[in-house]
Protein backbone atom coordinates (compact mmCIF):
# COMPACT_ATOMS: atom_id res chain seq x y z
CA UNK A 1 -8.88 8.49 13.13
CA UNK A 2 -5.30 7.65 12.53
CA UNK A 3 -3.26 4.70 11.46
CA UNK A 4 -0.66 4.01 13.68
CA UNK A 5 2.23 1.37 13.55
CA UNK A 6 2.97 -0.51 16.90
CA UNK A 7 6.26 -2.78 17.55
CA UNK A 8 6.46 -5.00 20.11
CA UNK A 9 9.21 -7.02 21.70
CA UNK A 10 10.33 -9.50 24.05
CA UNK A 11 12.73 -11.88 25.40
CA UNK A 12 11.98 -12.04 29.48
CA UNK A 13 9.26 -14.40 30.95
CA UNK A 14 6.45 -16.00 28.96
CA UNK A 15 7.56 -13.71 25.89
CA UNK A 16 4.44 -15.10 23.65
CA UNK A 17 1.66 -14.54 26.60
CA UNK A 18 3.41 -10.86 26.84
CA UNK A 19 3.24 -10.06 22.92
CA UNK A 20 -0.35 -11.63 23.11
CA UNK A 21 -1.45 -9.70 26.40
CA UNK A 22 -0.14 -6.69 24.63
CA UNK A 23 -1.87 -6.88 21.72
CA UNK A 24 -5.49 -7.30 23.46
CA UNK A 25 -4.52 -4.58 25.53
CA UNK A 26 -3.78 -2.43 22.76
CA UNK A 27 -7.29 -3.29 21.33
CA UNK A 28 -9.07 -2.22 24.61
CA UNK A 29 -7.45 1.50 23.94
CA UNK A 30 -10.20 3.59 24.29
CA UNK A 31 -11.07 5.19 20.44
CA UNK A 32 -8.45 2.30 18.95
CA UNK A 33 -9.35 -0.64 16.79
CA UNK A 34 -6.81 -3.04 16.40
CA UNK A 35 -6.60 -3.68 12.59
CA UNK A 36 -4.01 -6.14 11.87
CA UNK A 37 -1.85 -8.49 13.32
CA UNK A 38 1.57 -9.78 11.81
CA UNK A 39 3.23 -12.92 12.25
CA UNK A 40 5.37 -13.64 15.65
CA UNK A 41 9.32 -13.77 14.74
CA UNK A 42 12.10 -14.98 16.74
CA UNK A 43 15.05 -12.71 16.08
CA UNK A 44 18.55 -12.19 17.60
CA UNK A 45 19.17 -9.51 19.72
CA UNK A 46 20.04 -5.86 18.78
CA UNK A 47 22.26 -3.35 20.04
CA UNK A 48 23.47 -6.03 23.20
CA UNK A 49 23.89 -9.43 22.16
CA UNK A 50 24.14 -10.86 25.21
CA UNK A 51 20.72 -12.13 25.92
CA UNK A 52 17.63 -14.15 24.98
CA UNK A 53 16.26 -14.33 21.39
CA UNK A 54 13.43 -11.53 21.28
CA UNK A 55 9.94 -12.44 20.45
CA UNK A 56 8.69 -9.58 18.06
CA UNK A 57 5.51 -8.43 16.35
CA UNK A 58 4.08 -5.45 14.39
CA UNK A 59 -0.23 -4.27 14.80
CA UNK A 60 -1.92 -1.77 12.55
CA UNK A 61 -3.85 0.52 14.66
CA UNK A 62 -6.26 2.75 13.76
CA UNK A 63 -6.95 5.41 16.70
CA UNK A 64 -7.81 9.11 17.61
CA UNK A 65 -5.56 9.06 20.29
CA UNK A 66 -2.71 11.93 19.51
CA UNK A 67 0.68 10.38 19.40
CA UNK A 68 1.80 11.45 23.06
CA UNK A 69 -1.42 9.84 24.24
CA UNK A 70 -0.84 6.79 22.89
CA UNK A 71 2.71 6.84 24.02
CA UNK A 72 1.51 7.42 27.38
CA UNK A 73 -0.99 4.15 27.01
CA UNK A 74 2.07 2.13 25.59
CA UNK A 75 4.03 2.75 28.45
CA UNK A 76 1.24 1.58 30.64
CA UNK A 77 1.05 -1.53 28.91
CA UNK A 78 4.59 -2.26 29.47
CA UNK A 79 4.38 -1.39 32.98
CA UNK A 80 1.47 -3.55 33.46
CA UNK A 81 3.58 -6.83 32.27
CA UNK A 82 6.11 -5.91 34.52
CA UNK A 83 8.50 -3.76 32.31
CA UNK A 84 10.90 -1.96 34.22
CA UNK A 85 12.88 1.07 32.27
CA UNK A 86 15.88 1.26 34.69
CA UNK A 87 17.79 -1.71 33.11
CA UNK A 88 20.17 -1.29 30.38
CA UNK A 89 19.16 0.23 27.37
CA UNK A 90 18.62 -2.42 24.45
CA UNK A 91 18.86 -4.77 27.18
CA UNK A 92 16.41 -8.05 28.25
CA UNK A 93 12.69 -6.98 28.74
CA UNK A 94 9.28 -8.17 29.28
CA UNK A 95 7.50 -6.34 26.99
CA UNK A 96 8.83 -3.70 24.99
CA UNK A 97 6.42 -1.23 22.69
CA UNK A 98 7.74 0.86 20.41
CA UNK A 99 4.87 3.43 18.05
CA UNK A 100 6.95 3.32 14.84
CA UNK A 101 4.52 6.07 12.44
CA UNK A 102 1.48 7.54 13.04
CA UNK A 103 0.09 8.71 9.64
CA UNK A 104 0.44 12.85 8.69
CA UNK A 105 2.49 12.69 12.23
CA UNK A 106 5.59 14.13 12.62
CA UNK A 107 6.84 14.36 16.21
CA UNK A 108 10.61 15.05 17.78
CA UNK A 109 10.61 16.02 21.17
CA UNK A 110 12.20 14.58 24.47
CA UNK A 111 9.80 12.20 24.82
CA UNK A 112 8.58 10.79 21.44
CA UNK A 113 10.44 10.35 17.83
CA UNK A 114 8.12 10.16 14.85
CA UNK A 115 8.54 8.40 12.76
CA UNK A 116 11.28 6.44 14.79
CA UNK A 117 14.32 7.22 14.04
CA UNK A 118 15.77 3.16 13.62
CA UNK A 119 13.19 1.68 11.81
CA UNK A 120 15.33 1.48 8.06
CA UNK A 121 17.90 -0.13 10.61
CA UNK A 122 16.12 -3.05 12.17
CA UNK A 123 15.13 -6.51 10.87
CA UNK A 124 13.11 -7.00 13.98
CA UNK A 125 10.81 -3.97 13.04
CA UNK A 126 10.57 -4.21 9.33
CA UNK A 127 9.66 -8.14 8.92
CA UNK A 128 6.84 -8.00 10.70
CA UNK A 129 5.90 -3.98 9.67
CA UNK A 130 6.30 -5.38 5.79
CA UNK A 131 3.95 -8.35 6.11
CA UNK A 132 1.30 -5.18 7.03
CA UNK A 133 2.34 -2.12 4.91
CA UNK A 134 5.10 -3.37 2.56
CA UNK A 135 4.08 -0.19 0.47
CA UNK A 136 4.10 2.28 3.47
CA UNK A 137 6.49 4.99 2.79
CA UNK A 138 8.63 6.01 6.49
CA UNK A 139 9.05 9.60 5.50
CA UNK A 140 13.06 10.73 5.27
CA UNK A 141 13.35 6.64 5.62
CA UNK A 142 11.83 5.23 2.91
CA UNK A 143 9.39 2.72 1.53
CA UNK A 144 9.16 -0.63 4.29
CA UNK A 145 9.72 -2.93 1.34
CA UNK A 146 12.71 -1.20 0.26
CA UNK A 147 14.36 -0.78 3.66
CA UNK A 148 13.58 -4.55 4.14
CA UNK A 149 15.74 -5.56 1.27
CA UNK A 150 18.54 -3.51 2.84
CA UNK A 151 18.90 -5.34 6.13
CA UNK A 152 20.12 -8.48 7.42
CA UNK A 153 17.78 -10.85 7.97
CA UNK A 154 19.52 -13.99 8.80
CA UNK A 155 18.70 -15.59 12.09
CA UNK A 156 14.64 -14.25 11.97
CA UNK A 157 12.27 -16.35 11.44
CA UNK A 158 8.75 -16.52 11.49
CA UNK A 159 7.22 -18.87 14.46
CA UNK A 160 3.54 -18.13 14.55
């Protein structure tokens, strides 16, 4: 078994029921236990401003699914709440899932990043990924708590 680092996003539709859905989903993963939950946060949108506020979350998994596997079940989640991937890239979304570390992983190939590559650069991610594993150190990144500190913050905020 593996610990494994999930982000999830939204800002299309019912954005709660989607980060909600997703996270029982991601429980029903065959050999997965969902471990922990963090807080829901409202954030402003990355990469294209113009859009909805994103919905965003961070679960602790622990799983023997190997990281492509569990890729492959993340995409089928998002599919399954309607996500389509031929929109705009950092664009509106109904559910987004991103797997941000798998521990003793390392993975860079066409399909799958690990860790990924923008964690140290997102408020979105590390909020919610700090309330879990503040001390969790995001090899050639850096330790969550630190990389917190280094972004901005401002217009996040915790809503459930």
């Amino acid at each position: 078994m593996m610990r494994a680092y999930v982000a999830l996003g939204s800002n299309l539709g019912d954005s709660r029921r989607h980060l909600l859905d997703a996270m029982t989903a991601l429980a029903e993963l065959p050999s997965t236990e969902l471990l922990l939950r963090s807080h829901l946060y409202r954030t402003p949108p990355w990469g294209v401003h113009d859009q909805p506020d994103f919905l965003n979350a961070v679960v602790a998994l622990e799983t023997s699914l190997p990281p492509h596997e569990l890729l492959d079940a993340l995409l089928g989640i998002e599919r399954a709440a309607g996500r389509e991937r031929q929109g705009e890239r950092w664009g509106p979304r109904t559910l987004d899932l991103d797997l941000l570390h798998v521990a003793g992983e390392a993975v860079d190939d066409e399909r799958l990043t690990l860790p990924h590559p923008h964690i140290a650069q997102r408020a979105f991610v590390l909020l919610p990924l700090n309330e879990l594993a503040p001390e969790l150190e995001i090899p050639r990144q850096g330790r969550v708590a630190d990389l917190l500190r280094a972004v901005d913050t401002r217009g996040c905020e915790v809503i459930a």
